[in-house]
Protein backbone atom coordinates (compact mmCIF):
# COMPACT_ATOMS: atom_id res chain seq x y z
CA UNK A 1 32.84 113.38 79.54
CA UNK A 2 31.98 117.16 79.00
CA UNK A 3 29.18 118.38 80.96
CA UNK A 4 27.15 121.80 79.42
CA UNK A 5 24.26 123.71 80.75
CA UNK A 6 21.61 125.55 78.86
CA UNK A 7 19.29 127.86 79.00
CA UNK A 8 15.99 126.98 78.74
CA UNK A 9 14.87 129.71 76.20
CA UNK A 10 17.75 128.86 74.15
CA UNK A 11 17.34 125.37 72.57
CA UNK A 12 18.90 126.62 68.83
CA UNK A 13 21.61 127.90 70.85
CA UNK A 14 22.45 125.26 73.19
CA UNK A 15 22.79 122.81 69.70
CA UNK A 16 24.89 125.13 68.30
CA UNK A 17 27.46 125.01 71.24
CA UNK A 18 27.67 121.80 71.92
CA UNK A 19 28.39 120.96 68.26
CA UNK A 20 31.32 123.27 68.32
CA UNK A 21 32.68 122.03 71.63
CA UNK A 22 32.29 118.43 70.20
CA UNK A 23 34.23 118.99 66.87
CA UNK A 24 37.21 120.64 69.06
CA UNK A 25 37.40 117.97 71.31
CA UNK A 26 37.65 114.96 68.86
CA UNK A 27 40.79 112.66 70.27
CA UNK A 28 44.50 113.69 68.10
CA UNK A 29 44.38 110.66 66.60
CA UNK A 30 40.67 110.96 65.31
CA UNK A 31 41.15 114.00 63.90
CA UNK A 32 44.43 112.83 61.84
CA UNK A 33 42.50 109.85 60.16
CA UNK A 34 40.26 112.43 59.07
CA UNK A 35 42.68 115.22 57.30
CA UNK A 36 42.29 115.81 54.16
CA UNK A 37 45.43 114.25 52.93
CA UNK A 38 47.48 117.12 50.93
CA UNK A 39 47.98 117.26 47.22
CA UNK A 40 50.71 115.69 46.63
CA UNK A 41 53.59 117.80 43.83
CA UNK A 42 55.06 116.13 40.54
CA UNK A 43 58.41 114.56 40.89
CA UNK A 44 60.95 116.43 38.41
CA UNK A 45 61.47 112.98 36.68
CA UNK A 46 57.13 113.31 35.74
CA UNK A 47 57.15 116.65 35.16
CA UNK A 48 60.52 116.27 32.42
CA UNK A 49 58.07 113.50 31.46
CA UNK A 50 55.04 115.26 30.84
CA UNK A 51 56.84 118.10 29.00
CA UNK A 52 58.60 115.50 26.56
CA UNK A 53 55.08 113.47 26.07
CA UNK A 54 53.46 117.17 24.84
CA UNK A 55 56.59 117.84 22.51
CA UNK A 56 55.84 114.32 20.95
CA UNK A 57 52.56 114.68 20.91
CA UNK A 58 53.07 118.47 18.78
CA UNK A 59 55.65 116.22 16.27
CA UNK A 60 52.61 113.85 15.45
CA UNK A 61 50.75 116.09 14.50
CA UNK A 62 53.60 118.39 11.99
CA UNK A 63 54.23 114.60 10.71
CA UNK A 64 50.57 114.05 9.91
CA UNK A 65 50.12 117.16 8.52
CA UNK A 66 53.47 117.35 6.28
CA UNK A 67 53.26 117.84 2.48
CA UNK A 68 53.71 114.12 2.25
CA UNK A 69 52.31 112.68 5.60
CA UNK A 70 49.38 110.54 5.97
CA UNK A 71 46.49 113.29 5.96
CA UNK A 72 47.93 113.75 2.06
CA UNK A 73 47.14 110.25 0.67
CA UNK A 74 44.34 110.28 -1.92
CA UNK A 75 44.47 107.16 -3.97
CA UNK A 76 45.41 103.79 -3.90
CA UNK A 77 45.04 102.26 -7.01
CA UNK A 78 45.96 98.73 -7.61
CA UNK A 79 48.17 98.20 -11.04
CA UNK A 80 47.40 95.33 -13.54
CA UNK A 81 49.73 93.22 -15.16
CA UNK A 82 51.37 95.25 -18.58
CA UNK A 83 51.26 98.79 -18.46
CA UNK A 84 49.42 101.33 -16.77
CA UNK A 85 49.16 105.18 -18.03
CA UNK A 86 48.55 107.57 -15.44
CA UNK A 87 47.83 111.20 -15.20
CA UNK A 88 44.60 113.30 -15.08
CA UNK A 89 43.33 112.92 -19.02
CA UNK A 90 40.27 110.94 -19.41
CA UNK A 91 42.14 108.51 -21.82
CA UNK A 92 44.77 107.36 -19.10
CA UNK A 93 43.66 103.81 -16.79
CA UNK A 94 44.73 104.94 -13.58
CA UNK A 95 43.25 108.82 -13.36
CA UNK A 96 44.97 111.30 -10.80
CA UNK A 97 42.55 113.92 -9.57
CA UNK A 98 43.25 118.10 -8.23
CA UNK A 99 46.27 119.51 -9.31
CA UNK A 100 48.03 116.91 -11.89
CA UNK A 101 49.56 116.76 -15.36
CA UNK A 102 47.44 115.37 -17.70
CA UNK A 103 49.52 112.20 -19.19
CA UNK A 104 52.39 111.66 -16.06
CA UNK A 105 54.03 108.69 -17.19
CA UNK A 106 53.41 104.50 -17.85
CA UNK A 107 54.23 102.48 -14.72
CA UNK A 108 55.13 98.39 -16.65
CA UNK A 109 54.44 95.52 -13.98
CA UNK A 110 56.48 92.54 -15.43
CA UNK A 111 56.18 90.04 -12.77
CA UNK A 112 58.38 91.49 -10.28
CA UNK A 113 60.01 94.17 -12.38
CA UNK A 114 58.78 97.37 -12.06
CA UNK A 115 59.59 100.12 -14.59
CA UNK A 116 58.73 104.05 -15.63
CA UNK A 117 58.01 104.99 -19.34
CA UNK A 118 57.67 107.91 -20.92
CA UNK A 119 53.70 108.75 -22.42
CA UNK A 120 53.53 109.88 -26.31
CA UNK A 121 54.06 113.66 -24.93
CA UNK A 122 57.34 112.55 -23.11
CA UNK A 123 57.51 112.86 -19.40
CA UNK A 124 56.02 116.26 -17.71
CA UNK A 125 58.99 118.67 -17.11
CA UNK A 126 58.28 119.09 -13.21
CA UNK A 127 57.90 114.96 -12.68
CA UNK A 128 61.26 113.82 -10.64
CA UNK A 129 62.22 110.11 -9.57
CA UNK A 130 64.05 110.05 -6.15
CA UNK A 131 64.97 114.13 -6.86
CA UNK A 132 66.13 114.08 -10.20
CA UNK A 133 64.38 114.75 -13.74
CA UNK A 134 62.65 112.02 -14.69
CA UNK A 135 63.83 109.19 -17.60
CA UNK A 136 62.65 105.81 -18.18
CA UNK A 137 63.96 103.05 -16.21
CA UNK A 138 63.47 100.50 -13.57
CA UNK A 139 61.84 101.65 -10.22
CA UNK A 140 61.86 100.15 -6.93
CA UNK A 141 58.57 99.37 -5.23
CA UNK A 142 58.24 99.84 -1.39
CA UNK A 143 59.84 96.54 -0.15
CA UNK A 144 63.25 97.65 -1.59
CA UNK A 145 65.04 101.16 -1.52
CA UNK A 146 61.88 102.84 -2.60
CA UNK A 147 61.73 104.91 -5.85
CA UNK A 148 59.74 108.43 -5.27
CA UNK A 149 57.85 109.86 -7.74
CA UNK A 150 57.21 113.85 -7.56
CA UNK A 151 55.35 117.04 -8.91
CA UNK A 152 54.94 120.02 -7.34
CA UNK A 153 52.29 118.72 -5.31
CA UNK A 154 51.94 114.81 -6.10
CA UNK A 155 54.44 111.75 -3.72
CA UNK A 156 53.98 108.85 -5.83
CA UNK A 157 55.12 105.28 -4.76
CA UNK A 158 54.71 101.79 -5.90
CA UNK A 159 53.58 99.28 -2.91
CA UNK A 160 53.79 94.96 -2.80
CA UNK A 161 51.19 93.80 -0.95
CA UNK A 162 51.08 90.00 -1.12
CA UNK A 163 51.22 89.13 -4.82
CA UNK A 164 50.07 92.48 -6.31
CA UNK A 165 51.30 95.97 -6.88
CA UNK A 166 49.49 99.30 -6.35
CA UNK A 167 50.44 102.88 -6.75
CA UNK A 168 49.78 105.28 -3.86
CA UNK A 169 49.06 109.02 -4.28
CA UNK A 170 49.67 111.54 -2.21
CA UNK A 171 48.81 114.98 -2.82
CA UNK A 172 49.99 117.92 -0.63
CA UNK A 173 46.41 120.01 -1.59
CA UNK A 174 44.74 117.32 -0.35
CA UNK A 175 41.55 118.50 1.82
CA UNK A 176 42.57 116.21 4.39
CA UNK A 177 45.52 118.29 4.65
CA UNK A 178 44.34 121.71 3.98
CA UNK A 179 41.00 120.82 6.85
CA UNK A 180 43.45 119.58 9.35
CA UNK A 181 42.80 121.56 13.03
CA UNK A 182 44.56 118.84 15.07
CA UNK A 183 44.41 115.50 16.98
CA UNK A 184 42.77 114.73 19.92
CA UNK A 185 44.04 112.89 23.12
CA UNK A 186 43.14 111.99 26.55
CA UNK A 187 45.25 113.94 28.96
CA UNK A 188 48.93 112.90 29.88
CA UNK A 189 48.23 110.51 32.80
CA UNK A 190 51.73 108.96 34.44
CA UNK A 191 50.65 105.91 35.51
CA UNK A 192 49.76 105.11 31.98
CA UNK A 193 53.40 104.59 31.88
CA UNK A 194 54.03 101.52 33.02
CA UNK A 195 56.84 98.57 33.21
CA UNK A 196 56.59 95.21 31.85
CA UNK A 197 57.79 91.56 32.42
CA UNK A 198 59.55 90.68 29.02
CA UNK A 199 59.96 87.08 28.20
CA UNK A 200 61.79 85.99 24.67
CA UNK A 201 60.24 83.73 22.39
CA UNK A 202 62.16 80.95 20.62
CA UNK A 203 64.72 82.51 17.49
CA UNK A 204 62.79 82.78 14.11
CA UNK A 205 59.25 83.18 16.30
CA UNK A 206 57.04 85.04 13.78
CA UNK A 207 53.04 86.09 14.03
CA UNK A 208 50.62 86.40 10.46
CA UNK A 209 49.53 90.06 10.98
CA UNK A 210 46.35 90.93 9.35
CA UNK A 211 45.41 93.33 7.32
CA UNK A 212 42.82 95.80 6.02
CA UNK A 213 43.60 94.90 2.08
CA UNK A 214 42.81 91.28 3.20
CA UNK A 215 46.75 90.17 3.30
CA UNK A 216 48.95 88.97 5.97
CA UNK A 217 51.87 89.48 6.93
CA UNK A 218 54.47 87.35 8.20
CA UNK A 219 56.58 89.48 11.06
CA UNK A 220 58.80 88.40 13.73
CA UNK A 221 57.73 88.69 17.02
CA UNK A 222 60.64 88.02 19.37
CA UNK A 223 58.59 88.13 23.00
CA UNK A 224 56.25 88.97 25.23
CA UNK A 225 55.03 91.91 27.29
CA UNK A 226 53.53 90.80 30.35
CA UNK A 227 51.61 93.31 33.24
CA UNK A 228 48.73 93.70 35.45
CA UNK A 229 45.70 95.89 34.71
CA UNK A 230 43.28 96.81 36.41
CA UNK A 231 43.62 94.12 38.65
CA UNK A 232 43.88 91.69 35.39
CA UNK A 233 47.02 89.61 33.95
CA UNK A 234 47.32 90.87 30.44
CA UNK A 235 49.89 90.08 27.71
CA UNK A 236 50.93 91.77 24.62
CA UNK A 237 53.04 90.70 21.77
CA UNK A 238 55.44 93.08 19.45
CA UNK A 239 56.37 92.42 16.20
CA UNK A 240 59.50 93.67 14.45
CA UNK A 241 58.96 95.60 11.19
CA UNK A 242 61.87 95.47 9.65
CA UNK A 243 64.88 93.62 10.32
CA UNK A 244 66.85 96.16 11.14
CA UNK A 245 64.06 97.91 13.41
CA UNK A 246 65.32 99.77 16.63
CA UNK A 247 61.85 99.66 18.10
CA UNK A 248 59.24 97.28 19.03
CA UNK A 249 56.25 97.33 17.35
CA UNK A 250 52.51 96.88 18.77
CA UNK A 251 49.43 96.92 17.26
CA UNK A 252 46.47 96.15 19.63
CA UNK A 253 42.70 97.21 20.41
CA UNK A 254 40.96 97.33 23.53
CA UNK A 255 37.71 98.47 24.46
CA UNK A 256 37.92 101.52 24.13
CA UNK A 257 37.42 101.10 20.40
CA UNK A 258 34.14 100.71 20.90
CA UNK A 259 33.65 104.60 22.12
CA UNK A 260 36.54 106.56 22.37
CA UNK A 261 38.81 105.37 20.11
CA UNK A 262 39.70 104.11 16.76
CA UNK A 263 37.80 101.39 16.48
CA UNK A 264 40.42 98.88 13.88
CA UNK A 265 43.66 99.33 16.50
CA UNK A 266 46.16 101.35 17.80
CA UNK A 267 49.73 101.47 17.53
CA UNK A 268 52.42 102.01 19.98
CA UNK A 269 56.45 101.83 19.81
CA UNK A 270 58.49 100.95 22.97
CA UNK A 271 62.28 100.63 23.07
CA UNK A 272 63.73 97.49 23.80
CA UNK A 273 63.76 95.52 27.04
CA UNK A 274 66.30 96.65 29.24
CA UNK A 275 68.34 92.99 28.66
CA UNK A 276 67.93 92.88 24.79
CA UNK A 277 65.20 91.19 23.23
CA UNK A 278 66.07 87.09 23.60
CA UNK A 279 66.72 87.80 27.55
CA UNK A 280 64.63 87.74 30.49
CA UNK A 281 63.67 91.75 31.44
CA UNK A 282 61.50 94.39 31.53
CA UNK A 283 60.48 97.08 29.31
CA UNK A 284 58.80 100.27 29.36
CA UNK A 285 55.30 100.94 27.78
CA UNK A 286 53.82 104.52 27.52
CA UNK A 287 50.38 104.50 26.77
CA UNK A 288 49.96 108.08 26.46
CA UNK A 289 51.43 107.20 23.47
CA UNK A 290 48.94 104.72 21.59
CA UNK A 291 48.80 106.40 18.36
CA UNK A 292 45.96 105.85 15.57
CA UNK A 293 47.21 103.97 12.70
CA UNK A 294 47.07 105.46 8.87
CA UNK A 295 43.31 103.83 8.40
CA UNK A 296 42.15 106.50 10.91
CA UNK A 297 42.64 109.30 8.51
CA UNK A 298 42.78 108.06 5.14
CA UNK A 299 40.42 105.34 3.22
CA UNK A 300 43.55 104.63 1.20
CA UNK A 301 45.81 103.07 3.85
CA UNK A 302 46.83 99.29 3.86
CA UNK A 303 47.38 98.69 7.88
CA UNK A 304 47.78 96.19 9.55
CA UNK A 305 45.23 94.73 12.06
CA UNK A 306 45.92 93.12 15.92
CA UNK A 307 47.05 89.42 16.36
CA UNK A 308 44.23 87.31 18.63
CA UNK A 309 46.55 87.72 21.56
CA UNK A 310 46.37 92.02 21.29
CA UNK A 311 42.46 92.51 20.92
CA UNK A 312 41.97 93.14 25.02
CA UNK A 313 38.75 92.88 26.42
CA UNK A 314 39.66 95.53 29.43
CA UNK A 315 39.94 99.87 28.56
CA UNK A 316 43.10 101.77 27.83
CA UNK A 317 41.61 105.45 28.17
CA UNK A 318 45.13 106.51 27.53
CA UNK A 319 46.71 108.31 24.02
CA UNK A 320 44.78 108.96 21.10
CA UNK A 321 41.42 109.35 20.50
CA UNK A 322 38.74 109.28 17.38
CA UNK A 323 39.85 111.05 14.90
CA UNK A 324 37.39 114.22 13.93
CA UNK A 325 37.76 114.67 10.55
């Protein structure tokens, strides 16, 4: 016990000392529970991680923003049965706006055949199928090896969406494109980047994906991602794309759609489990790299929506937010 004496015309003073002799005094092991703890420095693995999330991050955004990325699509216009003049005359059915030649061709929907005529005037000198002057013929819609119709500023394509064929236009002037100043994202966080428990689902396992055109798709979905959030069991389930597809694919919402971000879904890819995809493993999911889908930027997108089992009711405040157009 310390014993002090003070004067008696001091009170202020006599306070003052005895708080300083008993904040020096405080027992070793008092004083250690009590530190500050340090800040603790990034591990070279997080900081090699950091720098590659940014470069990604800066290659979303060239992608978006490329003469024929998703910030250029302008139309979607769905083709009838017979054919279909297009250009940016009055006279034509489906009418291309901006920077267009007036009569660009006839697209033919026969059932499933698909084919490129020439209008009265004959094809526009700068129109090119897959690089090459075009000439009338069959073309391929997107399901297939997919025919590309150019101009000097138009990407052309012919989509299948459930029974029914459209023509998407995308148009490098676009003000979506020319307006762009950027994406916006919540900051890298690395323990956003988490593993998960991956269990296979049976062979020939496939989920109906929704979509925003009111179709559905049927894509197979080989397993499950399994992890704990926030104190919460959650599960996820990829789907594969294509058949040949190298990545998994996930399309989920959670709630921060409701304030932060995109309010439809996001998307993120993962490689695949460390065992292959019909074993028992573990995979890696980023989070910093949800990504907003096409819809986000473009009225003229046909993406698809989460299964039941993706719409989360907890947050992910982790990759991409709103979009500010």
């Amino acid at each position: 016990m310390i014993s002090v004496f003070f004067p008696r015309r001091s009170n202020l003073l006599a306070l003052l000392t005895l708080l300083l002799l008993a904040t020096t005094c405080l027992p070793p092991a008092f004083a250690a529970r009590h530190k500050r703890p340090a800040a603790k420095s990034n591990g070279s693995a997080e900081v090699q991680w950091r720098k590659e999330l940014l470069t990604w991050r800066s290659q979303r955004a060239k992608e978006l923003s490329a003469p024929d990325g998703w910030l250029t699509l302008v139309a979607l216009d769905w083709l009838k049965p017979g054919k279909n003049s297009v250009g940016l005359a009055a006279d034509n059915q489906i009418r291309l706006a901006g920077h267009a030649p007036d009569h660009l061709g006839i697209i033919d929907v026969e059932g499933s055949q698909i084919s490129l005529l020439a209008p009265a005037s004959g094809f526009p000198s700068e129109l090119q199928v897959d690089g090459k002057p075009a000439v009338a013929g069959p073309i391929q819609p997107d399901d297939t090896k997919t025919s590309i119709l150019t101009t000097e500023n138009l990407h052309l394509v012919v989509l299948h969406r459930g029974d029914r064929y459209a023509l998407r236009v995308k148009d490098s002037e676009s003000p979506g494109r020319t307006a762009f100043r950027g994406l916006h994202w919540y900051p890298p966080v690395y323990a956003e980047r988490i593993t998960a428990k991956w269990t296979p689902l049976a062979a020939g396992h496939t989920e109906k994906i929704p979509t925003v055109i009111g179709t559905t798709l049927d894509l197979p979905a080989p397993g499950l991602a399994e992890f704990t959030l926030n104190g919460k069991k959650v599960q996820l389930e990829p789907v594969l794309e294509s058949p040949d597809a190298k990545e998994l694919f996930f399309i989920l919402r959670d709630a921060t759609s409701h304030t932060t971000t995109y309010g439809a879904a996001r998307f993120l890819y993962a490689s695949f489990p460390d065992h292959g995809l019909d074993q028992p493993g573990s995979i890696v999911l980023d989070f910093n790299k949800l990504q907003n889908p096409p819809c986000a930027y473009t009225p003229y997108a046909t993406c698809p929506l989460p299964p039941y089992i993706n719409r989360l009711a907890i947050s992910i405040p982790a990759g991409e937010q709103r979009y500010a157009h």
